[in-house]
Protein backbone atom coordinates (compact mmCIF):
# COMPACT_ATOMS: atom_id res chain seq x y z
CA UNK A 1 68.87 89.19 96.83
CA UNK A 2 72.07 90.69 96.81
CA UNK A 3 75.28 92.53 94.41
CA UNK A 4 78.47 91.84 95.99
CA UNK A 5 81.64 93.71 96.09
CA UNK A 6 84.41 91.82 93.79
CA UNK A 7 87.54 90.83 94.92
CA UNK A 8 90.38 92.76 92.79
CA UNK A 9 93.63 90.95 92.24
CA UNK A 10 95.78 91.13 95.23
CA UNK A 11 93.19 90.13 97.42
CA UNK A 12 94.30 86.94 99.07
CA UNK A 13 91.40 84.93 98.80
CA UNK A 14 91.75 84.90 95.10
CA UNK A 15 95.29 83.63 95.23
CA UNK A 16 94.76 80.74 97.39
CA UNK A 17 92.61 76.96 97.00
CA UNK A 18 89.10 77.45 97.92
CA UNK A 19 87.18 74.61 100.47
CA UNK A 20 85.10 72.05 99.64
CA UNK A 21 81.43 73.09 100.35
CA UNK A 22 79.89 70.71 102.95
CA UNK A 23 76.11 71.08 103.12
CA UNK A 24 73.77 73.07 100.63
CA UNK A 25 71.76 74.52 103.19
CA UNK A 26 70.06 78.31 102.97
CA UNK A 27 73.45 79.74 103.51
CA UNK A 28 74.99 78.39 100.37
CA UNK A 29 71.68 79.09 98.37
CA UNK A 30 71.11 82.41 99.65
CA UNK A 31 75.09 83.33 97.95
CA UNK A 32 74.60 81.48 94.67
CA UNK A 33 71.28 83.44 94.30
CA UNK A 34 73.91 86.57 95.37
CA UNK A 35 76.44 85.44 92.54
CA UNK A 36 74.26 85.48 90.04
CA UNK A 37 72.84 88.91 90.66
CA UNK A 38 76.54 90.16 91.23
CA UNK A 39 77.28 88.82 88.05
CA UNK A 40 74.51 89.90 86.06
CA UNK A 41 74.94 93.50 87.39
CA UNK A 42 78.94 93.44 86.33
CA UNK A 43 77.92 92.00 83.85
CA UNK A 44 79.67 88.50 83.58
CA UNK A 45 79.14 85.27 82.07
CA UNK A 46 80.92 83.13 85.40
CA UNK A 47 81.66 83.89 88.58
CA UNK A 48 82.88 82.19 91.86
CA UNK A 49 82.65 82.44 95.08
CA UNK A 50 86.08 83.46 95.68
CA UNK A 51 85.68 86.42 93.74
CA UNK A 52 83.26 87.83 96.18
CA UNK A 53 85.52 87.00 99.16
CA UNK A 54 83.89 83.45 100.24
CA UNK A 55 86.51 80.74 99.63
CA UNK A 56 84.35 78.16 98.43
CA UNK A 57 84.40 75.64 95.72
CA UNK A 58 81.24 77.26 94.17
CA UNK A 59 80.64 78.99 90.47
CA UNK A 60 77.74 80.16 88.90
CA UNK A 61 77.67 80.76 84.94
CA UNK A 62 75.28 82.24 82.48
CA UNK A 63 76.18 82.48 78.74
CA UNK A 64 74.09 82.77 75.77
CA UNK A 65 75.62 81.37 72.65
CA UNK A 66 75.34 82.30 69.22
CA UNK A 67 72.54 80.20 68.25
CA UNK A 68 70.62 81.48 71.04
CA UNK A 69 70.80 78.62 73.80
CA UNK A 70 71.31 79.47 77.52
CA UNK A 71 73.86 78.02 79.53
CA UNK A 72 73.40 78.52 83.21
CA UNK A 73 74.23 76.39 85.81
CA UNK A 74 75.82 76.38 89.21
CA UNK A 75 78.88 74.20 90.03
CA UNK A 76 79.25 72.98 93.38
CA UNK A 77 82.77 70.85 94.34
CA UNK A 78 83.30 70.62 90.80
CA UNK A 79 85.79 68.75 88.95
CA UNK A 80 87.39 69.71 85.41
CA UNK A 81 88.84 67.10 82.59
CA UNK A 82 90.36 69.11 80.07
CA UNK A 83 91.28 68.09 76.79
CA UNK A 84 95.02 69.14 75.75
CA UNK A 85 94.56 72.70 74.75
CA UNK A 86 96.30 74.28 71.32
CA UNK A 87 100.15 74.96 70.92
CA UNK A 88 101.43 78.09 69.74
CA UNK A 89 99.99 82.01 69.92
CA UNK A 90 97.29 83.44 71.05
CA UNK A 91 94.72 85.19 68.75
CA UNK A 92 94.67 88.53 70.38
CA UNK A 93 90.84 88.76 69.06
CA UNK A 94 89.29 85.22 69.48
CA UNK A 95 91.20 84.19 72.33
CA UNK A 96 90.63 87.20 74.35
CA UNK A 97 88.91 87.10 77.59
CA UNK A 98 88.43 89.04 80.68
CA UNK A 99 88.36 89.13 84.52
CA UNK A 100 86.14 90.81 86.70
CA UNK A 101 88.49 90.62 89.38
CA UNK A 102 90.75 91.82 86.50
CA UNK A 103 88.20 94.69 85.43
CA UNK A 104 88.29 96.41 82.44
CA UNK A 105 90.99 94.37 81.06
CA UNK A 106 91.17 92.01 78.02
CA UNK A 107 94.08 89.98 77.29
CA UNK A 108 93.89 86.42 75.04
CA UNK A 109 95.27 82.93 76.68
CA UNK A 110 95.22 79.99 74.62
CA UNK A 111 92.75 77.26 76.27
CA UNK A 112 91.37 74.12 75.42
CA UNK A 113 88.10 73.70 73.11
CA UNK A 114 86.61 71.05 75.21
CA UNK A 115 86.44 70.29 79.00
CA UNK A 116 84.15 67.83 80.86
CA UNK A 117 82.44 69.33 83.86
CA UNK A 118 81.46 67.29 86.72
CA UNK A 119 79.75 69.20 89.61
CA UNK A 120 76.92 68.85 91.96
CA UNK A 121 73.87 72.02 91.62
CA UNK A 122 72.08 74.32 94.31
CA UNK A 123 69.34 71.08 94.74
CA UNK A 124 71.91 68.49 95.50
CA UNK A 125 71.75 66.73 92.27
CA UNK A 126 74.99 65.37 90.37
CA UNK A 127 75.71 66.53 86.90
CA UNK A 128 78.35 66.32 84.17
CA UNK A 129 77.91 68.54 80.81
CA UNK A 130 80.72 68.11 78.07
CA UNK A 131 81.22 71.79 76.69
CA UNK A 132 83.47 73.04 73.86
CA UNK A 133 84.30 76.40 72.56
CA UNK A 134 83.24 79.41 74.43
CA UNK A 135 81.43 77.38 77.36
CA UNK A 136 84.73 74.99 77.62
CA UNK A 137 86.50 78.68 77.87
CA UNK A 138 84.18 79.50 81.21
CA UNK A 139 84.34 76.18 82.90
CA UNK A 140 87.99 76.43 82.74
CA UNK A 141 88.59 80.60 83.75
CA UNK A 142 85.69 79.76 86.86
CA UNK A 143 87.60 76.29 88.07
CA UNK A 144 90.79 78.16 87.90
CA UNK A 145 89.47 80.84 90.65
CA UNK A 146 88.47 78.02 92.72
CA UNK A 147 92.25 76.60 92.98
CA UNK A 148 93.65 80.32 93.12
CA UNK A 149 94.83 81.06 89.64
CA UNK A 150 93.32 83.92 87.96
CA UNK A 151 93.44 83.96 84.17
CA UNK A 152 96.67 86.64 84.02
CA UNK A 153 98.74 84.14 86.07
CA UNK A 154 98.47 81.90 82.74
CA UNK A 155 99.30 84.48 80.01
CA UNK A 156 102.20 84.19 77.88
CA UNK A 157 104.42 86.80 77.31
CA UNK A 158 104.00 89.93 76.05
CA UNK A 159 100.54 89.70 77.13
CA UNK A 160 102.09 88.62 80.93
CA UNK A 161 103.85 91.69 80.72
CA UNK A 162 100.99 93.91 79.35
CA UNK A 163 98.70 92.71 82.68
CA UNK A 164 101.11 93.45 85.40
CA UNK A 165 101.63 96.57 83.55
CA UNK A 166 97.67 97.29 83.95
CA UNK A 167 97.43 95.97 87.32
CA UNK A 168 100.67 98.50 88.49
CA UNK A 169 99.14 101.40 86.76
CA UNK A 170 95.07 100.51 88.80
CA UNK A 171 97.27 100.48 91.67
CA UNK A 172 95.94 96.66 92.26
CA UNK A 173 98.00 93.46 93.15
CA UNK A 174 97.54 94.28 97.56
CA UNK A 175 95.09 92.92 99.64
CA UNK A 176 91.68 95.40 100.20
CA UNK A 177 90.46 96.50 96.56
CA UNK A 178 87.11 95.78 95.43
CA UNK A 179 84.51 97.05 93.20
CA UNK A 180 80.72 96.95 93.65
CA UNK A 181 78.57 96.71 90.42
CA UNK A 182 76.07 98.87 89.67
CA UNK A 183 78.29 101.64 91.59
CA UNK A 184 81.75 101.19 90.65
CA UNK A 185 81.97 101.42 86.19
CA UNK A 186 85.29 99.23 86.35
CA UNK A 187 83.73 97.23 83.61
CA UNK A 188 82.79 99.61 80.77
């Protein structure tokens, strides 16, 4: 259908609770059919509604894992259970992730292995999948967006440091920047 512009951190939408989604009607399925060609054009593995400037409690998510299975889904009202995450550093190289309302950027968080998701999809049916690892990693960075945090608001220091260092220097962190994949190379 669609590529959106993404919100860039600063943008107030991103920085606040999203709503609830009442009914999935054309409106609703005409924007997740949006997310996901906004986030395949980035290209992403989540995204939320937030991120394109519609403060919903919506995510999409497509990730391919290393033994080849697909993980898409859309997560409408969802709700999280997360295991107690890890204690200590990050590993700068397998805890790194990204933003792409942060683009460009890389920075690892420690996060939990294993999360439960319960959320509803585009055709009004109820669903929970149990993910670990990488997948357990998305469900948490997309759920985040939908109560306002974005993944630099959780980073320990240095790495805290290092983001609001690269988000001073893009000239980010007001209301009114965006990018627009497939235009805008903010993610190479």
């Amino acid at each position: 259908m669609a590529v959106l512009p993404i919100c860039i951190t600063g943008e107030p939408v991103l920085h606040q609770r999203a709503d609830e989604v009442g009914t999935i009607d054309d409106r609703i399925r005409t924007l997740v059919t949006d997310l996901y060609d906004t986030m395949a054009a980035a290209p992403g593995v989540g995204l939320a509604a937030p991120q394109v400037g519609i403060p919903l409690r919506l995510f999409v998510y497509d990730w391919t894992d290393e033994d080849g299975r697909r993980h898409r889904g859309t997560a409408i009202n969802p709700t999280l259970f997360i295991a107690p995450g890890p204690i200590g550093e990050p590993d700068e190289d397998d805890d790194s992730e990204g933003c792409l309302s942060v683009p460009g950027e890389r920075f690892p968080l420690l996060r939990s292995q294993r999360a439960l998701l319960r959320a509803t999809d585009v055709g009004g049916n109820d669903y929970e999948i149990e993910a670990t690892g990488w997948l357990a990693r998305i469900f948490q960075h997309e759920y985040d967006h939908l109560d306002g945090v974005l993944y630099v608001d959780r980073l320990q220091l240095p790495f805290s440091r290092r983001a609001q260092k690269a988000v001073r220097k893009q000239g980010w962190g007001a209301a009114g920047a965006s990018w627009l994949p497939g235009v805008d190379d903010l993610e190479g």
